[in-house]
N, C-alpha and C. Protein backbone atom coordinates (compact mmCIF):
# COMPACT_ATOMS: atom_id res chain seq x y z
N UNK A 1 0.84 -1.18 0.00
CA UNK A 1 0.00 0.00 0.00
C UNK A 1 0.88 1.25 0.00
N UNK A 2 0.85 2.00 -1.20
CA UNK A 2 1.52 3.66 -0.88
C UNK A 2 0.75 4.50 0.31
N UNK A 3 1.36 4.94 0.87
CA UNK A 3 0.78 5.65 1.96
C UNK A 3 0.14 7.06 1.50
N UNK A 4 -0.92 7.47 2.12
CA UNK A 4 -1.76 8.83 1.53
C UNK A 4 -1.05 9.76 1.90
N UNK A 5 -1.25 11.33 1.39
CA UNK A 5 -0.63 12.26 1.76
C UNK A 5 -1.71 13.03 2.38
N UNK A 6 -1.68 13.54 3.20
CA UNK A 6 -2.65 14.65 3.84
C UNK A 6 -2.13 15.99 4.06
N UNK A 7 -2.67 16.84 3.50
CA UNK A 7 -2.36 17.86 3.38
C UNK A 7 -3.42 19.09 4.24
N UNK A 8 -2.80 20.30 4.32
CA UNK A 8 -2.84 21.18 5.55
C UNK A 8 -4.34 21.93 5.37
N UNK A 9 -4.72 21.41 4.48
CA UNK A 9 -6.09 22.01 4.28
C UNK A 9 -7.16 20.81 4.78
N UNK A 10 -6.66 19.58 4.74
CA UNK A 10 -7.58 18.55 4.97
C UNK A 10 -7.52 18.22 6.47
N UNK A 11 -6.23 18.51 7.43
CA UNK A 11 -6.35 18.50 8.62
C UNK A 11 -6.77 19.65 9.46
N UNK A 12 -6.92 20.60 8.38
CA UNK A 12 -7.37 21.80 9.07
C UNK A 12 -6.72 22.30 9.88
N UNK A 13 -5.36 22.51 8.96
CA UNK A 13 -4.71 23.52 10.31
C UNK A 13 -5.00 24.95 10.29
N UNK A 14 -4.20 25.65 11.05
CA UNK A 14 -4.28 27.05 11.10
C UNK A 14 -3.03 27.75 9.88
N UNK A 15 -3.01 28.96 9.93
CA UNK A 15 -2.05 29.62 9.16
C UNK A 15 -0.77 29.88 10.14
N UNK A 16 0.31 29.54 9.15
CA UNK A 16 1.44 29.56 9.91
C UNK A 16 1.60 31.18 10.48
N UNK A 17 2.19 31.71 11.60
CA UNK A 17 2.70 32.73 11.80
C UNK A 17 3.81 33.39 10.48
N UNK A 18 3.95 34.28 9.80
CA UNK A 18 5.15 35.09 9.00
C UNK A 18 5.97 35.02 9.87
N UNK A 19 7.03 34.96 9.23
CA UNK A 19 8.95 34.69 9.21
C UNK A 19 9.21 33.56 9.06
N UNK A 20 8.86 31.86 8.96
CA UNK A 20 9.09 30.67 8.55
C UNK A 20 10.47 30.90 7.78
N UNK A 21 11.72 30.54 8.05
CA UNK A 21 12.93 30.63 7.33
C UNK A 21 12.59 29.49 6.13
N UNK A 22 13.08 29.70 4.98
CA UNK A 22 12.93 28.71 3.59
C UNK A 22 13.43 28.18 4.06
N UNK A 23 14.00 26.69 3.62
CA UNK A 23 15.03 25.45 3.80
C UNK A 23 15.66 25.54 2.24
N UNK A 24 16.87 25.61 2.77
CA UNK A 24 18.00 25.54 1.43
C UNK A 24 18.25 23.69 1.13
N UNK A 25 17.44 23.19 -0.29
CA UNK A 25 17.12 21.50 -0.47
C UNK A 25 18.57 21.57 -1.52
N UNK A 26 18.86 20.11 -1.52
CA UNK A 26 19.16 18.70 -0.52
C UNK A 26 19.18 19.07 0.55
N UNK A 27 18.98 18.95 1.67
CA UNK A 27 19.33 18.71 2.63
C UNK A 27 20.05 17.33 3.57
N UNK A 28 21.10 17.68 4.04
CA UNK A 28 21.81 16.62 4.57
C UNK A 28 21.71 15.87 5.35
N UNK A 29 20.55 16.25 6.49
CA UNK A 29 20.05 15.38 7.54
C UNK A 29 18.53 15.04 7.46
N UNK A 30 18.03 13.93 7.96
CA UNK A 30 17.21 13.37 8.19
C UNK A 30 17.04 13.39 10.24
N UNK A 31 15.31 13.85 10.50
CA UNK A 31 15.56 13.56 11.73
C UNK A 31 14.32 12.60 12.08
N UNK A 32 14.21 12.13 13.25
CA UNK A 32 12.94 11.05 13.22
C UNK A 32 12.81 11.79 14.56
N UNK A 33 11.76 11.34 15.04
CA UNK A 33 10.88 12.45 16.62
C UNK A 33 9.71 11.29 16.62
N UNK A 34 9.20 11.50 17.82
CA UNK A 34 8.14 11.35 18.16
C UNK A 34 7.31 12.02 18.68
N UNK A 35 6.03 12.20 19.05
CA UNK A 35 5.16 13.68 19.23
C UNK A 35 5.36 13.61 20.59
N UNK A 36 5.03 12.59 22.12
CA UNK A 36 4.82 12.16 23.08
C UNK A 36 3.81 12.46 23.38
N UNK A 37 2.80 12.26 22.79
CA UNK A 37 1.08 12.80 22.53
C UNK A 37 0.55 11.38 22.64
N UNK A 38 -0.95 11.29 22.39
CA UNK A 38 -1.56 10.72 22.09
C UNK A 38 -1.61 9.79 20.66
N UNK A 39 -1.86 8.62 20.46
CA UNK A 39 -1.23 8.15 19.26
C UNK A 39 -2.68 7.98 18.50
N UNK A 40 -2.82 7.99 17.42
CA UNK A 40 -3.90 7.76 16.60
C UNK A 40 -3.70 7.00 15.62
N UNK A 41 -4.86 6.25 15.37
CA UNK A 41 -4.79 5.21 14.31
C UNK A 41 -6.21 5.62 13.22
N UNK A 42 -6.53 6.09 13.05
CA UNK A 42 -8.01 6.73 12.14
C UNK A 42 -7.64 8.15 11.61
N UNK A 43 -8.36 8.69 10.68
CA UNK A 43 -8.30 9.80 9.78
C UNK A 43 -8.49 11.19 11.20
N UNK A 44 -9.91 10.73 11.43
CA UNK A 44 -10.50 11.63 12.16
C UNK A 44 -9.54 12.29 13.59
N UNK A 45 -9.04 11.01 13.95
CA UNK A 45 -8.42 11.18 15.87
C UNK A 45 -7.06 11.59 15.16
N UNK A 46 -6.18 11.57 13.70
CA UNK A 46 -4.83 12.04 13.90
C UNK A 46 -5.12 13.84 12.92
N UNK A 47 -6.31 14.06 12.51
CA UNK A 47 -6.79 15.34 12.39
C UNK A 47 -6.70 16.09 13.37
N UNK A 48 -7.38 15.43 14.55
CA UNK A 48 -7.53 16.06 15.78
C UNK A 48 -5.88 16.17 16.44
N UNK A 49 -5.01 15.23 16.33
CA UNK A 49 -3.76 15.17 17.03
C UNK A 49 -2.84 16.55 16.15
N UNK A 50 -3.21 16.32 15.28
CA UNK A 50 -2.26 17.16 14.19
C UNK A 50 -2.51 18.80 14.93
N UNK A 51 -4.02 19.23 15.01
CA UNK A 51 -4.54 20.55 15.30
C UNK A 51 -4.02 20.47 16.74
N UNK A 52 -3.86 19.56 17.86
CA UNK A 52 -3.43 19.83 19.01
C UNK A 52 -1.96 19.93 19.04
N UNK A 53 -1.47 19.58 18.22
CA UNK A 53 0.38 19.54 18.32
C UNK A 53 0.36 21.05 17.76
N UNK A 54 -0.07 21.19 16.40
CA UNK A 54 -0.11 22.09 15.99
C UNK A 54 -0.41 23.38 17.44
N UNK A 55 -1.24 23.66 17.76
CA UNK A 55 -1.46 24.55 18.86
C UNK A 55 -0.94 24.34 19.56
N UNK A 56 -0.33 23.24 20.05
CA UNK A 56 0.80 23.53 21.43
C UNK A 56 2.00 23.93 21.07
N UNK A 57 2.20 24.06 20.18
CA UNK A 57 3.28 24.21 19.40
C UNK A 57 3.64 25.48 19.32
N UNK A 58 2.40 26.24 19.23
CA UNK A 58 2.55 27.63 18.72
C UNK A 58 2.02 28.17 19.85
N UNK A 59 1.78 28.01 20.98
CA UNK A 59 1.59 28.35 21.97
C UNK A 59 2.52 28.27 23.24
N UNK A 60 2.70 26.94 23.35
CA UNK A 60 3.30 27.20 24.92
C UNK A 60 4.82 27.03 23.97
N UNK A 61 5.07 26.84 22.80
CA UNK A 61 6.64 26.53 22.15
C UNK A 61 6.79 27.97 21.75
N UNK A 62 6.14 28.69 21.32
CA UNK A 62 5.71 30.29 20.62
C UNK A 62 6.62 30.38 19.33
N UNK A 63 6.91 28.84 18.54
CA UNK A 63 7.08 28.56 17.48
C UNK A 63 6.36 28.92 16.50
N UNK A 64 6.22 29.44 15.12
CA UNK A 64 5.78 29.89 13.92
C UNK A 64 4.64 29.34 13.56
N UNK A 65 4.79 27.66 13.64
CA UNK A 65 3.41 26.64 13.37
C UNK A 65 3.91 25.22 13.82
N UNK A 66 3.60 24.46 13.51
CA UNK A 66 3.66 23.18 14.11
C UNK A 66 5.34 23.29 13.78
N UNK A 67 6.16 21.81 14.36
CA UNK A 67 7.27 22.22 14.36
C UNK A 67 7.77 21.69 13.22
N UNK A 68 7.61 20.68 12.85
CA UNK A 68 7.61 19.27 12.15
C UNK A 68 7.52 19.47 10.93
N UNK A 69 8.46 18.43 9.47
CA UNK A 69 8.16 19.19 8.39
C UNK A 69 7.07 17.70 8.17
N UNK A 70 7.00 16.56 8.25
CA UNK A 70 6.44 16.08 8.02
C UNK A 70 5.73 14.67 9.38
N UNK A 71 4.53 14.77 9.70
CA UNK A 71 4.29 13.88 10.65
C UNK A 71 3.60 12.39 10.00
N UNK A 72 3.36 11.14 10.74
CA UNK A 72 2.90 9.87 9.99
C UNK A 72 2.04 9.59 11.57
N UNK A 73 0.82 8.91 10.71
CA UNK A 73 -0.06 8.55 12.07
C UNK A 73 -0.11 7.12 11.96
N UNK A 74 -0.46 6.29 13.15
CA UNK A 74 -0.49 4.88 12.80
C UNK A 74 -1.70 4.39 11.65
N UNK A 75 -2.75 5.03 11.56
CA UNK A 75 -3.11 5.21 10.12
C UNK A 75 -2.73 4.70 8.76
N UNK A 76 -1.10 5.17 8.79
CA UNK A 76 -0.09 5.25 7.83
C UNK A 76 -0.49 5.96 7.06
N UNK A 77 -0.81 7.25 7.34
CA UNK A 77 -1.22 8.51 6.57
C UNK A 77 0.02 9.50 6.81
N UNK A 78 0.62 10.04 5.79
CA UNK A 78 1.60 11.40 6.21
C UNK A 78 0.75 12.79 6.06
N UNK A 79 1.32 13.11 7.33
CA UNK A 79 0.66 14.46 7.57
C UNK A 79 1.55 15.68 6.55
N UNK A 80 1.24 16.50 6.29
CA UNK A 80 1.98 17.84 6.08
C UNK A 80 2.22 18.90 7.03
N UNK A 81 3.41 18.76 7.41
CA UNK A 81 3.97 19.99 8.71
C UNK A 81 4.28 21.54 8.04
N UNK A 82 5.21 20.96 7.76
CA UNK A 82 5.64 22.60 7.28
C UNK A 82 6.46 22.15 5.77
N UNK A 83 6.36 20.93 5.45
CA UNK A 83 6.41 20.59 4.11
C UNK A 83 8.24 20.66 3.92
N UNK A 84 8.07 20.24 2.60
CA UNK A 84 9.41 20.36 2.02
C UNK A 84 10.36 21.83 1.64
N UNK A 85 9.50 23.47 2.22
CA UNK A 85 10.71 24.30 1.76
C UNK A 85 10.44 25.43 3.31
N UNK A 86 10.06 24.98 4.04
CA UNK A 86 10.15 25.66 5.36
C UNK A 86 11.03 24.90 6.48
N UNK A 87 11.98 25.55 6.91
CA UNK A 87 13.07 25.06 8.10
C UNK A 87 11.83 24.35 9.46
N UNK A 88 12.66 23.52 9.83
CA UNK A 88 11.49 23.09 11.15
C UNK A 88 11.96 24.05 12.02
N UNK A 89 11.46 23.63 13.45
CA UNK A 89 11.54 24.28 14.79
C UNK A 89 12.07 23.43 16.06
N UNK A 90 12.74 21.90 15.14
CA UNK A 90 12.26 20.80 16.22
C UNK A 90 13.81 20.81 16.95
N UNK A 91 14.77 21.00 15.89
CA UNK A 91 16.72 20.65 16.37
C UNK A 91 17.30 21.92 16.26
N UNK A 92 17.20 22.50 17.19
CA UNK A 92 18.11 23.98 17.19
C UNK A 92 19.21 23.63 17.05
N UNK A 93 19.52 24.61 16.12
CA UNK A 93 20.93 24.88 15.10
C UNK A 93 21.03 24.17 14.18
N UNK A 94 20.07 23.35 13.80
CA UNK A 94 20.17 22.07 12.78
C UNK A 94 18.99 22.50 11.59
N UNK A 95 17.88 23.20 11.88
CA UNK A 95 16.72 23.72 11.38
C UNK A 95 17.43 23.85 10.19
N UNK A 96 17.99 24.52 9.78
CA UNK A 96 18.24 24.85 8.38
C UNK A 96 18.92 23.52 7.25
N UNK A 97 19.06 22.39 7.74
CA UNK A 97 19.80 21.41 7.33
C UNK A 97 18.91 20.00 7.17
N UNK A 98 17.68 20.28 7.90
CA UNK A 98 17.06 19.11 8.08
C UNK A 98 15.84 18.68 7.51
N UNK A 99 15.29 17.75 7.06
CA UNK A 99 13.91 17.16 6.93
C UNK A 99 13.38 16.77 8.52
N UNK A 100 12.70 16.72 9.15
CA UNK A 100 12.02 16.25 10.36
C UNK A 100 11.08 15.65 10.16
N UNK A 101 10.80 14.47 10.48
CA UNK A 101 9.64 13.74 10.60
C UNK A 101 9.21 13.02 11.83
N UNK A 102 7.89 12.99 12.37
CA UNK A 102 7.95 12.70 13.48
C UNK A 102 6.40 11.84 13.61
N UNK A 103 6.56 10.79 14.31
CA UNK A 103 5.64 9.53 14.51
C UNK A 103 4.52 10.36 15.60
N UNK A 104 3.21 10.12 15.27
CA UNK A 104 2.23 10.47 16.23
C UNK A 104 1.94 9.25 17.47
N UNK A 105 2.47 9.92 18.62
CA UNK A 105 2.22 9.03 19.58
C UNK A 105 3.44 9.25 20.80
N UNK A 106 3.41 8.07 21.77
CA UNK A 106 4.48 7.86 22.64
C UNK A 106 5.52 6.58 22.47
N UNK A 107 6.51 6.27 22.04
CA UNK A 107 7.22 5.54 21.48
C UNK A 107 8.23 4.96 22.58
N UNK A 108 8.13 5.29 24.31
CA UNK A 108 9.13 4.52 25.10
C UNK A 108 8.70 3.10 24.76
N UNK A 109 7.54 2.39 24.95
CA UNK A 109 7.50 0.80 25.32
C UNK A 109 7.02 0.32 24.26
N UNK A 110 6.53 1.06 23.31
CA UNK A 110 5.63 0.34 22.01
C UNK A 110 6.27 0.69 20.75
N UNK A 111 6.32 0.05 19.60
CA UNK A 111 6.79 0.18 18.19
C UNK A 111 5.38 0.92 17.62
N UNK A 112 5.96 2.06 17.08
CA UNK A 112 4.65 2.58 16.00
C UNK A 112 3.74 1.22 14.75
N UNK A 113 2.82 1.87 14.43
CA UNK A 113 2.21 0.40 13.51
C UNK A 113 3.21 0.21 12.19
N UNK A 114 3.43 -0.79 11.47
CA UNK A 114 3.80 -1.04 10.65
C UNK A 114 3.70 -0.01 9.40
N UNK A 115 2.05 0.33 9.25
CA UNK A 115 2.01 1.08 8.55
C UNK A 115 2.40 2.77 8.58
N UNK A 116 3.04 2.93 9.92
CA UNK A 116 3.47 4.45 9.71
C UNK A 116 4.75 3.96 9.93
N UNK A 117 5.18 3.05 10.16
CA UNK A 117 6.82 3.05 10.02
C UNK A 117 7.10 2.98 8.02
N UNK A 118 6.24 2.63 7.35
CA UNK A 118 6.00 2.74 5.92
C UNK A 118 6.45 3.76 5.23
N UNK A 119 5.23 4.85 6.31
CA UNK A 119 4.72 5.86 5.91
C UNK A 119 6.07 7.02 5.67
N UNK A 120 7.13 7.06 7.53
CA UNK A 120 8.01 7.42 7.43
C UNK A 120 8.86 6.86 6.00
N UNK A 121 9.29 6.12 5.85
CA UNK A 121 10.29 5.65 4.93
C UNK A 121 9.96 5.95 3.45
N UNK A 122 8.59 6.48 3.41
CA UNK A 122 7.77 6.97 2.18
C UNK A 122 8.65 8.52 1.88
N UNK A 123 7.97 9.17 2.74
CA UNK A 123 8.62 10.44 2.99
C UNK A 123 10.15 10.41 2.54
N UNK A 124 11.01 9.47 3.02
CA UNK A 124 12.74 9.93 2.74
C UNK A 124 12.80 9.07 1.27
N UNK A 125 11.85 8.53 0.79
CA UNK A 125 11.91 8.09 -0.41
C UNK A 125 11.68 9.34 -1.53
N UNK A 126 10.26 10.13 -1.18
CA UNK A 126 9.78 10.84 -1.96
C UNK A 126 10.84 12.23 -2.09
N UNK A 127 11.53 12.25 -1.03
CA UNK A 127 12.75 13.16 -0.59
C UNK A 127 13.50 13.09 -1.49
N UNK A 128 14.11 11.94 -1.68
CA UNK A 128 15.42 11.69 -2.09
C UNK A 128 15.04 12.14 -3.68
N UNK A 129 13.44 11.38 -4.39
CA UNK A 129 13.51 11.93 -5.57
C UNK A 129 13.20 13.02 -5.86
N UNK A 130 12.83 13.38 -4.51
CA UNK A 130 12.22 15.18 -5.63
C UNK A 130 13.57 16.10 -5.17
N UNK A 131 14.76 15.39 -4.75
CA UNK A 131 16.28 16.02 -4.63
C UNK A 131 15.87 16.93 -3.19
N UNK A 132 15.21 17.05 -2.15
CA UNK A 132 14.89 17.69 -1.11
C UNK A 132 15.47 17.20 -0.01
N UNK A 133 16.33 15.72 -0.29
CA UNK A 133 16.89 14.97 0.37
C UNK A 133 18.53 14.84 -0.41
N UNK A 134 19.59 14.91 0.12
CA UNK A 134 20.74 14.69 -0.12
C UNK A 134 20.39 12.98 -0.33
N UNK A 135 21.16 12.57 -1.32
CA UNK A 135 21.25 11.18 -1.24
C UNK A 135 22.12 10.41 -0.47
N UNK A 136 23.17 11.46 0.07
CA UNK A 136 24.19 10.91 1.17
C UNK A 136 23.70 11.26 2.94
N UNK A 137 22.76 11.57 2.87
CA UNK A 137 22.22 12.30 4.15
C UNK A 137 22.40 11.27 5.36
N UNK A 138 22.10 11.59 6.46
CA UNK A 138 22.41 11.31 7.16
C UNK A 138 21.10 11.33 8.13
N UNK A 139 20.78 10.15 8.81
CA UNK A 139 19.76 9.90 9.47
C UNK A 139 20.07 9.86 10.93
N UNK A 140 19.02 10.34 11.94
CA UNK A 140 19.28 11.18 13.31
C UNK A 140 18.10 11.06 13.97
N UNK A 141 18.15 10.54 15.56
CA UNK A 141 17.07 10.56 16.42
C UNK A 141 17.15 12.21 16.96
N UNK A 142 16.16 11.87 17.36
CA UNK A 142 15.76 13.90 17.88
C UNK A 142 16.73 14.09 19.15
N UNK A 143 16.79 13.15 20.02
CA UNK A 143 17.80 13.73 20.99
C UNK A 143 19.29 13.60 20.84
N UNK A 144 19.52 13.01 19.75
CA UNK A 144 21.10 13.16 19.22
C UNK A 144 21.51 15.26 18.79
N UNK A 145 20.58 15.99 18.46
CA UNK A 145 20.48 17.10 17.92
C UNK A 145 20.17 18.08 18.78
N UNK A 146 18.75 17.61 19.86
CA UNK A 146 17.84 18.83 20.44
C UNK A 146 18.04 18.25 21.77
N UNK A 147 17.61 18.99 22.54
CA UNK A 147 17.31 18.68 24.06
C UNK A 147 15.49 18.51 24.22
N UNK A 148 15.15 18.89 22.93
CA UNK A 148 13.39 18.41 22.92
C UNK A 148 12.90 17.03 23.11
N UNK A 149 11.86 16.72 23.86
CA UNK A 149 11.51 15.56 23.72
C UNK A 149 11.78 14.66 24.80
N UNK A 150 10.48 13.63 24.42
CA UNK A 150 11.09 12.40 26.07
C UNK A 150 12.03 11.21 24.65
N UNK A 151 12.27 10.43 26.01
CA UNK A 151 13.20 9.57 25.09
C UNK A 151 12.99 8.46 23.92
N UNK A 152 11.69 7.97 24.13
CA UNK A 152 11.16 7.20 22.88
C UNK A 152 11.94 5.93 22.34
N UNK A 153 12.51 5.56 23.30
CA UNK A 153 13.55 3.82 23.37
C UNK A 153 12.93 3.34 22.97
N UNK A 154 11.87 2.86 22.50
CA UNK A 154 11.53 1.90 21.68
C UNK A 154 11.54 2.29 19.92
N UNK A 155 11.51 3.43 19.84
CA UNK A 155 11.51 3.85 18.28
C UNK A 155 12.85 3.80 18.11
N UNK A 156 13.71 4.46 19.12
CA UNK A 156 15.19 4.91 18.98
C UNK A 156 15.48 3.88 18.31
N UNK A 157 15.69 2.45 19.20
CA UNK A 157 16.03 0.86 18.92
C UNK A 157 15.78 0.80 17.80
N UNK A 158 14.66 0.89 16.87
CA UNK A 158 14.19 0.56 15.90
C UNK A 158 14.87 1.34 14.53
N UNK A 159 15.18 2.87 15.06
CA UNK A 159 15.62 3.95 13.82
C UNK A 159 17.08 3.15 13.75
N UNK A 160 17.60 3.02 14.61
CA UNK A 160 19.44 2.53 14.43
C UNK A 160 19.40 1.82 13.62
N UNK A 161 18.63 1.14 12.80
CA UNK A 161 18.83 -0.25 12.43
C UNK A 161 18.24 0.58 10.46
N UNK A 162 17.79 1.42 10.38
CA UNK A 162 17.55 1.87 9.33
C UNK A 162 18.97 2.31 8.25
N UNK A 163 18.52 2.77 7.38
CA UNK A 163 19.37 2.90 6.04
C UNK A 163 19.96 4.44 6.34
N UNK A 164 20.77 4.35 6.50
CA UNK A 164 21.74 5.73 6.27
C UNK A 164 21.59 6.09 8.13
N UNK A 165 21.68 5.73 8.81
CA UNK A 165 21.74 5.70 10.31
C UNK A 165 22.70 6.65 11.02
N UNK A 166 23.16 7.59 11.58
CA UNK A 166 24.40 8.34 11.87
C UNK A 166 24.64 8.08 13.64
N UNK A 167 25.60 7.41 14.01
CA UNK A 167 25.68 8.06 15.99
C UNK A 167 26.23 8.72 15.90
N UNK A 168 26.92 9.81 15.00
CA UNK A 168 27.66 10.93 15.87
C UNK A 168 27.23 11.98 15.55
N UNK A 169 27.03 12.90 16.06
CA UNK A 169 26.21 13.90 15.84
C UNK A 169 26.99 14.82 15.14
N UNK A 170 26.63 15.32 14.15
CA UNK A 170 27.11 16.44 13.31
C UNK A 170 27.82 17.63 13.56
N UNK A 171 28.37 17.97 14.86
CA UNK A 171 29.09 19.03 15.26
C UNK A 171 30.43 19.86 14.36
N UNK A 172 30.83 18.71 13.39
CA UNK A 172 32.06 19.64 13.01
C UNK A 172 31.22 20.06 11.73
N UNK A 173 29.97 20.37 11.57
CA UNK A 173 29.49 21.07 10.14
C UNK A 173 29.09 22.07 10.98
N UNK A 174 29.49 22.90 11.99
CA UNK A 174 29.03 24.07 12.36
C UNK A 174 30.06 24.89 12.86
């Protein structure tokens, strides 16, 4: 199954705040996140998750719009964050370098569904061909980068084992 795309009109988000920095594509990193929200598996409940990340986001984070360029629900639906030419908000100092994608849910004790682990790998596929993705890039859990976020050991376990995988964190490109 190709995974659907959902886009920012169908989850009904809000309008981003003005100043969103562009993202200068290829980009060299890949990051994976998890929301530590509520996890959804239906159209309707990751609509609803999307508009609540989205608003906490831009509220108690006083971030631009959601942070994320692209989110996946267990669904195996990809959400649209801030898409392929807006910097995220999620890895300070890294924003300008990165794709972000991030699993809806809490990821310490449970593996996301099959079908949004898909969904992710859809995304760095569709990346790589529409050149928005470096083909040498480099793939990254969120707390290798940010101090955001709980720890999500059960996804972590799972990202190491993916294609283009990085442990060291990117420090001498800055």
């Amino acid at each position: 199954m190709v995974p659907k795309w959902i886009d920012r009109k169908i989850w009904l988000s809000i309008p981003p705040a003005p100043g969103i920095p562009n993202l200068k594509t290829p980009v060299p990193y890949v990051t994976v996140h998890h929301t530590a929200t509520e996890p959804c598996s239906i159209l309707a409940d990751c609509k609803n998750q999307m508009q609540f990340i989205q608003r906490s986001h831009m509220t108690s984070n006083r971030w631009l719009d959601i942070g994320y360029n692209f989110l996946v629900g267990g669904d195996g639906y990809i959400y649209e964050g801030r898409n392929w030419t807006k910097q995220g908000a999620n890895t300070t100092g890294y924003e300008h370098k990165t794709i972000s994608i991030a699993f809806i849910g809490l990821f310490d004790n449970i593996l996301p569904t099959n079908e949004s682990l898909l969904a992710a790998q859809e995304v760095v596929r569709v990346g790589l061909e529409g050149n928005y993705i470096d083909q040498d890039y480099k793939l990254f859990w969120m707390r290798q980068l940010s101090n955001f976020g709980r720890p999500g050991n059960k996804l972590y376990e799972l990202i190491k084992t993916w294609p283009h995988w990085s442990n060291s964190t990117p420090l001498s490109d800055f």
